[in-house]
PDB file of N, CA and C in Angstrom:
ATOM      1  N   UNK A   1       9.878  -7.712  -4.191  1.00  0.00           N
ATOM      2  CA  UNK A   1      10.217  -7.186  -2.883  1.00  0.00           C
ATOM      3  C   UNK A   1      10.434  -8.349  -1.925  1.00  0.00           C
ATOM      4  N   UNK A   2      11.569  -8.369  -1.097  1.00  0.00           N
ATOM      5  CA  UNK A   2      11.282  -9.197   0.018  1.00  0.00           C
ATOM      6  C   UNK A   2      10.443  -9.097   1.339  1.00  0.00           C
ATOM      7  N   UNK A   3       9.999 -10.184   1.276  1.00  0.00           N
ATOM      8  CA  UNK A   3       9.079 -10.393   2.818  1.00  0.00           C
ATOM      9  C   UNK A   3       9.785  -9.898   3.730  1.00  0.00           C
ATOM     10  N   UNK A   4       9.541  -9.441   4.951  1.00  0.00           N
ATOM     11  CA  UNK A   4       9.414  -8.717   6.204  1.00  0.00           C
ATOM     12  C   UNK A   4      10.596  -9.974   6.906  1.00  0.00           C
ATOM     13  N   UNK A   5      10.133 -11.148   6.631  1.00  0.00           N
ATOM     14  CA  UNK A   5      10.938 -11.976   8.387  1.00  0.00           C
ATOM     15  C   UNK A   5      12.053 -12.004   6.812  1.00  0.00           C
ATOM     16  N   UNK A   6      12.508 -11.718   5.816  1.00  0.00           N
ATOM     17  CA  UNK A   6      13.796 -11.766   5.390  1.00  0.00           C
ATOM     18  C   UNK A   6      14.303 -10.399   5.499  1.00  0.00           C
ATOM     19  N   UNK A   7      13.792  -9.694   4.846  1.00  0.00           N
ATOM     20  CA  UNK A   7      14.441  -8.179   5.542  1.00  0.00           C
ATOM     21  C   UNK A   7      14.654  -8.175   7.003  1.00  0.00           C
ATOM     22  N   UNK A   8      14.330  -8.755   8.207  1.00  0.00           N
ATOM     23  CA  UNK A   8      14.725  -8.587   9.710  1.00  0.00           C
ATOM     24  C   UNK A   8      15.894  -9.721   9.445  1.00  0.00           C
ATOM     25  N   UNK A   9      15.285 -10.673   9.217  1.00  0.00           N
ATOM     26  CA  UNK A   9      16.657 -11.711   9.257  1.00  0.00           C
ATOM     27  C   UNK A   9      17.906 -11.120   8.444  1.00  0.00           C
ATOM     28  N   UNK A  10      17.895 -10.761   7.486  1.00  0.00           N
ATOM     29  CA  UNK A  10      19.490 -10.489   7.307  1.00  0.00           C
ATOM     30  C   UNK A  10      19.510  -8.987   7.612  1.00  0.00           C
ATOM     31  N   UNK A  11      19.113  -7.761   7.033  1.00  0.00           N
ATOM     32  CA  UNK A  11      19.138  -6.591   7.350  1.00  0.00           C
ATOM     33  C   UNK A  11      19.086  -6.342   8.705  1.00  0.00           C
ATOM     34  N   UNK A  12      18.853  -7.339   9.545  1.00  0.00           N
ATOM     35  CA  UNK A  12      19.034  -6.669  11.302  1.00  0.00           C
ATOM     36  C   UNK A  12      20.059  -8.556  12.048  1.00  0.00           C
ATOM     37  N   UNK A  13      18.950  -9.463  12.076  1.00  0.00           N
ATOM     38  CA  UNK A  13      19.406 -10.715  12.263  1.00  0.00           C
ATOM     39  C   UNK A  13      21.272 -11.165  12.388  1.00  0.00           C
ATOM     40  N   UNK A  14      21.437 -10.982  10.730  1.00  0.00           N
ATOM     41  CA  UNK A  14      22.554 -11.368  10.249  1.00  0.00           C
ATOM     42  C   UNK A  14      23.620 -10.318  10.071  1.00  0.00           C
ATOM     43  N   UNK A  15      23.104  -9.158  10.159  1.00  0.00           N
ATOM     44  CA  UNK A  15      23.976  -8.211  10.377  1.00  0.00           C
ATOM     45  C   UNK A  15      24.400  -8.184  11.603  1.00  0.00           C
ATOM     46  N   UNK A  16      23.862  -7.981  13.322  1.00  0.00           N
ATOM     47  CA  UNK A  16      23.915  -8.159  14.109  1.00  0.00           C
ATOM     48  C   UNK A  16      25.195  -9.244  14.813  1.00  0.00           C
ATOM     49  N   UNK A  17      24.680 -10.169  14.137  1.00  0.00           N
ATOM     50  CA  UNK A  17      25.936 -11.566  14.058  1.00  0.00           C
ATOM     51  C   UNK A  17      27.013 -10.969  13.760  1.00  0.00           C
ATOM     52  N   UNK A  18      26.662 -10.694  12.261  1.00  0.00           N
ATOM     53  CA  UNK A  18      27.957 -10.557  11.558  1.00  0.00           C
ATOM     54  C   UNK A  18      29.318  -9.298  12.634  1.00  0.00           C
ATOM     55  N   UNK A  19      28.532  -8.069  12.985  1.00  0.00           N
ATOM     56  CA  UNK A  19      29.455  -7.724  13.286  1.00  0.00           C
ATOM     57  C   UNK A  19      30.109  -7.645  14.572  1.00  0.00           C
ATOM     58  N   UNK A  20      28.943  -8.752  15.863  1.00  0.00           N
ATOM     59  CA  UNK A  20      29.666  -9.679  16.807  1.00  0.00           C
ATOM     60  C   UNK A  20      31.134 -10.528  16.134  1.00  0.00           C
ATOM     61  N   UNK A  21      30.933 -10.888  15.336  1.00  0.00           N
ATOM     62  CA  UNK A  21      31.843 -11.492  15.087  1.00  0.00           C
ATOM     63  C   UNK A  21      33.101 -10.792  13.775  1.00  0.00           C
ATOM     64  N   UNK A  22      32.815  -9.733  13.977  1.00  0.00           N
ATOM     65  CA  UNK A  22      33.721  -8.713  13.821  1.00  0.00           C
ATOM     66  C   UNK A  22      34.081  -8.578  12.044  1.00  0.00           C
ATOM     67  N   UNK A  23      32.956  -9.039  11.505  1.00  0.00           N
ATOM     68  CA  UNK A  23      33.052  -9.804  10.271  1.00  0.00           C
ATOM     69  C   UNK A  23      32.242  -8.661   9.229  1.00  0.00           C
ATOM     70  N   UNK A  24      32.796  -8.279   8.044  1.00  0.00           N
ATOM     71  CA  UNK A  24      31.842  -7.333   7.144  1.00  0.00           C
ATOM     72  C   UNK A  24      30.510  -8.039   6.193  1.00  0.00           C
ATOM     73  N   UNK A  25      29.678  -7.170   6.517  1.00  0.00           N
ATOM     74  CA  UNK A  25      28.616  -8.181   5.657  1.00  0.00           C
ATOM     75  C   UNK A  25      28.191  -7.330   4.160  1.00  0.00           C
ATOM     76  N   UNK A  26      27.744  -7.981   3.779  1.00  0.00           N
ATOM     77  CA  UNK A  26      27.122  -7.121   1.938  1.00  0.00           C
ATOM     78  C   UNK A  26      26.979  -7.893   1.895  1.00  0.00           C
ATOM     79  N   UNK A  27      25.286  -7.182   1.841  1.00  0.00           N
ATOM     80  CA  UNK A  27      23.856  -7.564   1.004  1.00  0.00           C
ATOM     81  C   UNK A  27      23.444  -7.860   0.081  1.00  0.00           C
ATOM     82  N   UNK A  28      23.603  -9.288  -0.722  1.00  0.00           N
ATOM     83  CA  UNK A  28      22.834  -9.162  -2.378  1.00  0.00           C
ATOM     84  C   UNK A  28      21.710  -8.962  -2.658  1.00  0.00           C
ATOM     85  N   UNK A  29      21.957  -8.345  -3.597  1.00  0.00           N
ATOM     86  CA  UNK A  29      20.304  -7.676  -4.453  1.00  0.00           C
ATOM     87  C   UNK A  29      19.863  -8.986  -4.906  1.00  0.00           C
ATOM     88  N   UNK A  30      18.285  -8.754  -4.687  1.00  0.00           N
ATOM     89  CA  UNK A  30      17.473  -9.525  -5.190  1.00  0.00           C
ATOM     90  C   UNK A  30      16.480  -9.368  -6.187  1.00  0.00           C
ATOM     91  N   UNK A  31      15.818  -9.893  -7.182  1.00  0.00           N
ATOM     92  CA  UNK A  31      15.107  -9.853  -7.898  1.00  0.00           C
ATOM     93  C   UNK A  31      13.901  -8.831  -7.877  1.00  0.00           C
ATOM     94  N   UNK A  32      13.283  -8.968  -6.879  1.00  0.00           N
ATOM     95  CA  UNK A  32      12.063  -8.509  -6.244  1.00  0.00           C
ATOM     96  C   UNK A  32      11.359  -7.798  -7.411  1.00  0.00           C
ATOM     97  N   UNK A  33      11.009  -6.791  -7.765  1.00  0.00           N
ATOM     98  CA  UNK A  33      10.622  -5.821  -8.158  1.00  0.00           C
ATOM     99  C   UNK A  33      11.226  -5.444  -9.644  1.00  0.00           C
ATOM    100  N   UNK A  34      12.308  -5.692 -10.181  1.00  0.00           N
ATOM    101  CA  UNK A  34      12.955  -5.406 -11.200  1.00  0.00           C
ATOM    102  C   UNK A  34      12.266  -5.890 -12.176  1.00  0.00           C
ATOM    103  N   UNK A  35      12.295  -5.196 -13.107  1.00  0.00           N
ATOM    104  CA  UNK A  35      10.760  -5.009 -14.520  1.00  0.00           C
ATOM    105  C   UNK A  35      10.799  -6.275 -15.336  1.00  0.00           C
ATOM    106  N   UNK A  36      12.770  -6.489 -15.165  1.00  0.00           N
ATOM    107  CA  UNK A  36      12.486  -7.966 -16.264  1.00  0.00           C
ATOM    108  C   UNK A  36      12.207  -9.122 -14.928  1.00  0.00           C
ATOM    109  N   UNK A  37      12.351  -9.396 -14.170  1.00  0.00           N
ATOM    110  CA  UNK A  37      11.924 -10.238 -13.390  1.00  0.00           C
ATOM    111  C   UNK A  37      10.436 -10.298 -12.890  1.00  0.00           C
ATOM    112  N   UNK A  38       9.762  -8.978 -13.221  1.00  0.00           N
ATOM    113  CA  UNK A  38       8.318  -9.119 -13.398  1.00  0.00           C
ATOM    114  C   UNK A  38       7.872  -9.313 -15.082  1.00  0.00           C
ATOM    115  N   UNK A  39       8.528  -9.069 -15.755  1.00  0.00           N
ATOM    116  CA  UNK A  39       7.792  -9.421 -17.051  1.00  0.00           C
ATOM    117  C   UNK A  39       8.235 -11.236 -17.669  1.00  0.00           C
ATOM    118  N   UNK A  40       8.868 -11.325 -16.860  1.00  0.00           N
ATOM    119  CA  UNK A  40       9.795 -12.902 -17.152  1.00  0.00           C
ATOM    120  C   UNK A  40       8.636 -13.449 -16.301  1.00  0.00           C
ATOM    121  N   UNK A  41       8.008 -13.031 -15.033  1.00  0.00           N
ATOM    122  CA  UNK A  41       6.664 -13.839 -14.850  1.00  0.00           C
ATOM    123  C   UNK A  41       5.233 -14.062 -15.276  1.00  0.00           C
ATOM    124  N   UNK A  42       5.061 -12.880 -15.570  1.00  0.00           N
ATOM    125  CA  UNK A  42       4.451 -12.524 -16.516  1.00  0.00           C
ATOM    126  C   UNK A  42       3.793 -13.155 -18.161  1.00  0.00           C
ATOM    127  N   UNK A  43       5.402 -13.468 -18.480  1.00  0.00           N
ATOM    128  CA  UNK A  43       5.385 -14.257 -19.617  1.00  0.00           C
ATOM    129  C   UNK A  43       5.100 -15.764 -19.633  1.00  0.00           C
ATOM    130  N   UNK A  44       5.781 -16.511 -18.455  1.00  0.00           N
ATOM    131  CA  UNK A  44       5.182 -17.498 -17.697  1.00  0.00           C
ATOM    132  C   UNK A  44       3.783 -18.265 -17.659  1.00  0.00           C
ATOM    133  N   UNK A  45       3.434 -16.711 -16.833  1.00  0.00           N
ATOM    134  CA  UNK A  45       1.523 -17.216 -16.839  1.00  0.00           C
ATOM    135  C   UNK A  45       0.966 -17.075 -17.534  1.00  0.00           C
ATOM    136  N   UNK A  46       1.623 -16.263 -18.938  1.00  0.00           N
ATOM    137  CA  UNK A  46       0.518 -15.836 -20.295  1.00  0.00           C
ATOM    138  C   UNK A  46       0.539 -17.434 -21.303  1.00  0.00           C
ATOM    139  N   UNK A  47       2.406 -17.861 -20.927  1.00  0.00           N
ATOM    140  CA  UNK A  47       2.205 -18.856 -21.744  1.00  0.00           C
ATOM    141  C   UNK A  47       1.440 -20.446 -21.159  1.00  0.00           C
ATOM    142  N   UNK A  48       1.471 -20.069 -19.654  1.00  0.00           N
ATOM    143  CA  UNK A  48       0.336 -21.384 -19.259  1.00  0.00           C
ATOM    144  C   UNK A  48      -0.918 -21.249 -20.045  1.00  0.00           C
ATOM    145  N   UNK A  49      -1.305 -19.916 -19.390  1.00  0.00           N
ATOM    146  CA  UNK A  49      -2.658 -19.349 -20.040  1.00  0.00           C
ATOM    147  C   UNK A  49      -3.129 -20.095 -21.600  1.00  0.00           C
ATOM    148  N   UNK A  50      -2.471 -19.656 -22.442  1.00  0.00           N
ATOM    149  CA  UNK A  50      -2.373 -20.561 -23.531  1.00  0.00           C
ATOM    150  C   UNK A  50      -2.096 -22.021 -23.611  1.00  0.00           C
ATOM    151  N   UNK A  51      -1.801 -22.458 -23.174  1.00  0.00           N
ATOM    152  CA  UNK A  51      -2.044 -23.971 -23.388  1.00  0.00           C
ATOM    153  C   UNK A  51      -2.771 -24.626 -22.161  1.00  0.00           C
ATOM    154  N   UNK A  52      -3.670 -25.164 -23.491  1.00  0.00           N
ATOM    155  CA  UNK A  52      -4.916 -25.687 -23.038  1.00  0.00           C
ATOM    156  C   UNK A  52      -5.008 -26.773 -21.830  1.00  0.00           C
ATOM    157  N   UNK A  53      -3.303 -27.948 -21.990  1.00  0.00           N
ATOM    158  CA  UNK A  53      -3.124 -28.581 -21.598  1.00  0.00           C
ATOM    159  C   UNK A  53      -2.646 -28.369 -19.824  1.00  0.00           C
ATOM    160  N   UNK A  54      -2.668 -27.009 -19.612  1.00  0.00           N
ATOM    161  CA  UNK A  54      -2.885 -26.940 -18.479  1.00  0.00           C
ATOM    162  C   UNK A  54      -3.665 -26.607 -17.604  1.00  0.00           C
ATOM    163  N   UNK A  55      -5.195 -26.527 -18.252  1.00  0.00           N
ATOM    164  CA  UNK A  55      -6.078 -25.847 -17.617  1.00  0.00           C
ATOM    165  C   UNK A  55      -6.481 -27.067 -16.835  1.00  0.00           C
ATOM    166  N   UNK A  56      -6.494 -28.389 -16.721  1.00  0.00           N
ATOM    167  CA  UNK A  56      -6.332 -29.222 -15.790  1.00  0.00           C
ATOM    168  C   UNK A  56      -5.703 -28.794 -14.273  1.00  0.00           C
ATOM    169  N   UNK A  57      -6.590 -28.834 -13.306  1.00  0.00           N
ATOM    170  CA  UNK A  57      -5.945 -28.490 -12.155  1.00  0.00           C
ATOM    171  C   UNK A  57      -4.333 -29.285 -11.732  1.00  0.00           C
ATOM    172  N   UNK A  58      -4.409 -30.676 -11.952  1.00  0.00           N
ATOM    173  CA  UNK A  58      -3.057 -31.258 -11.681  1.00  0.00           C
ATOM    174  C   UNK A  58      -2.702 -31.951 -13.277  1.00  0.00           C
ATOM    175  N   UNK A  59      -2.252 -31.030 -13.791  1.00  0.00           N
ATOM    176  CA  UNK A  59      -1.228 -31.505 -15.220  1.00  0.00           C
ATOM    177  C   UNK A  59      -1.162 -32.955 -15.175  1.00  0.00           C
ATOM    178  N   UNK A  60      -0.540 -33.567 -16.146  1.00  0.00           N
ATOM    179  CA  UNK A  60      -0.427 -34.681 -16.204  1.00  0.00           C
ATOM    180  C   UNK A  60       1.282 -34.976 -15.630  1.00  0.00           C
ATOM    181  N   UNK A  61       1.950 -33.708 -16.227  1.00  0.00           N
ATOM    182  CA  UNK A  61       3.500 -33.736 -15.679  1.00  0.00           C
ATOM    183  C   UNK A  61       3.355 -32.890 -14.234  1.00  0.00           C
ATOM    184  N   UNK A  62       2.342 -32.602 -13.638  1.00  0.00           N
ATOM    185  CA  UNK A  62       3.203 -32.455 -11.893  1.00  0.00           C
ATOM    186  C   UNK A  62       2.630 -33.141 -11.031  1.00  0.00           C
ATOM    187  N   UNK A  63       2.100 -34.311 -11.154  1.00  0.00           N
ATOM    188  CA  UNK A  63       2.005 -34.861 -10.060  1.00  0.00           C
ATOM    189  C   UNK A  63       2.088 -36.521 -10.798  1.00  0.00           C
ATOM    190  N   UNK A  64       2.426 -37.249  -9.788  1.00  0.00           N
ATOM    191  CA  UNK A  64       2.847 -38.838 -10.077  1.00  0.00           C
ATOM    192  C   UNK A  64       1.568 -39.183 -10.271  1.00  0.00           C
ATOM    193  N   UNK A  65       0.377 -39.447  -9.800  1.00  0.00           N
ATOM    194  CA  UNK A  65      -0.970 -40.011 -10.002  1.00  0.00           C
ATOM    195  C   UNK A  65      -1.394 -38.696 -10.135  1.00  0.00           C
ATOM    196  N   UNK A  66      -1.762 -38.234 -10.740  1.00  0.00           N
ATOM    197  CA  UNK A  66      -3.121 -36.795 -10.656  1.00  0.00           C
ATOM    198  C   UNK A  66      -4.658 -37.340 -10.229  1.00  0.00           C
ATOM    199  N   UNK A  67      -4.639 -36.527  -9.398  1.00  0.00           N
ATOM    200  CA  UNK A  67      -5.829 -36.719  -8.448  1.00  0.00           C
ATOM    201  C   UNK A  67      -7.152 -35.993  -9.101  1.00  0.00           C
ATOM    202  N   UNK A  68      -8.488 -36.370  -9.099  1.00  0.00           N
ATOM    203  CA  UNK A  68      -9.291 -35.662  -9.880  1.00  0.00           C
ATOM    204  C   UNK A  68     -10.573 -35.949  -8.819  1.00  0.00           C
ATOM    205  N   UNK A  69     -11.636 -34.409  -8.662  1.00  0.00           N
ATOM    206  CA  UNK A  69     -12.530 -34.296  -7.769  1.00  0.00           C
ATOM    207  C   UNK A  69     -13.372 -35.538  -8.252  1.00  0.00           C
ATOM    208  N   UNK A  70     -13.971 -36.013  -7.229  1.00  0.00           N
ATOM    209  CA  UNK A  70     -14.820 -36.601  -7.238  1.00  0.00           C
ATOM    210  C   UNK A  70     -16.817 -36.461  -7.598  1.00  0.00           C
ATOM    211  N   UNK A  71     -17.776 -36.236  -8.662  1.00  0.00           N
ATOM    212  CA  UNK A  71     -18.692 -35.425  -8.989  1.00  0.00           C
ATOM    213  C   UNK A  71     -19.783 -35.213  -7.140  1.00  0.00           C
ATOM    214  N   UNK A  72     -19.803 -33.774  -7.329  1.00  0.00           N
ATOM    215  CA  UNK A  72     -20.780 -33.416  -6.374  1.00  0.00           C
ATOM    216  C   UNK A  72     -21.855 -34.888  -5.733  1.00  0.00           C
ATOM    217  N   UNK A  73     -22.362 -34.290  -4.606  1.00  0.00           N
ATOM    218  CA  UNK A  73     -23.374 -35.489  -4.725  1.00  0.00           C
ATOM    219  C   UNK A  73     -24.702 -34.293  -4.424  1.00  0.00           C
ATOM    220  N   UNK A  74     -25.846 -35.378  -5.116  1.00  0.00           N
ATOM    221  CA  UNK A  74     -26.752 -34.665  -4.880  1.00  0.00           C
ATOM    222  C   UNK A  74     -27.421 -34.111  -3.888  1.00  0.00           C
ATOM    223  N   UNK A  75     -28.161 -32.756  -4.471  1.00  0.00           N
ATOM    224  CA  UNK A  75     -28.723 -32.039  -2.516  1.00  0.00           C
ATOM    225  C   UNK A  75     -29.487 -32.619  -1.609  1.00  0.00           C
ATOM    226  N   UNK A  76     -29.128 -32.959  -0.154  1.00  0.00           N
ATOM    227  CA  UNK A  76     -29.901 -33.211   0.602  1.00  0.00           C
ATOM    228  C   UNK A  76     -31.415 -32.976   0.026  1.00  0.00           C
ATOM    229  N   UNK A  77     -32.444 -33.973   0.594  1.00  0.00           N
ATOM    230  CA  UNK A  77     -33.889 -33.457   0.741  1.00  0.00           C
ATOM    231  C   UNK A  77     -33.654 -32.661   1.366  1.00  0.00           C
ATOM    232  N   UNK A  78     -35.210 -31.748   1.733  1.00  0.00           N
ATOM    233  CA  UNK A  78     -35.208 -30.707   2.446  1.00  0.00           C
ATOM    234  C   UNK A  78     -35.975 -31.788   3.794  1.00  0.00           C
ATOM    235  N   UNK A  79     -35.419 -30.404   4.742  1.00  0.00           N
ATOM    236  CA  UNK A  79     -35.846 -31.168   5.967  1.00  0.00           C
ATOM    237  C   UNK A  79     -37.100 -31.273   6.406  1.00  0.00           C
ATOM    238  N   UNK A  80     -38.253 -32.109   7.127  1.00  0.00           N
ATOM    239  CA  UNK A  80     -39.730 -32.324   7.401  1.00  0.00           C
ATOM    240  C   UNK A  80     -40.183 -31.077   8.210  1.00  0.00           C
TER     241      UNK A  80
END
């Protein structure tokens, strides 16, 4: 589905324009919602899911240095 400020922007926005300027507009369909464009994501995250090699928060292929937390530090004493 599209977000709200894209449905105003072209469905009101760009239509508006368009027919100031005396011009016909048509709307392309978008993905949104359509079953293979949800199962094509779907398939995506099942196949991250499976490899192990990405259960690393920053992969080794998306970031130039991968950054890695630094270990907790231990708990404050308690206070007097």
């Amino acid at each position: 589905s599209d977000h709200m400020e894209v449905l105003y922007d072209l469905d009101y926005e760009a239509a508006r324009h368009a027919e100031q300027l005396n011009l016909e507009m048509f709307r392309a369909g978008t993905a949104g919602t359509h079953p293979r464009f949800i199962r094509m994501i779907v398939e995506l995250v099942e196949e991250r899911l499976r490899d192990a090699a990405w259960a690393e928060p920053c992969h080794q292929l998306c970031c130039p240095a991968p950054l890695h937390m630094p270990p907790p530090r231990p708990p404050a004493p308690p206070a007097p």
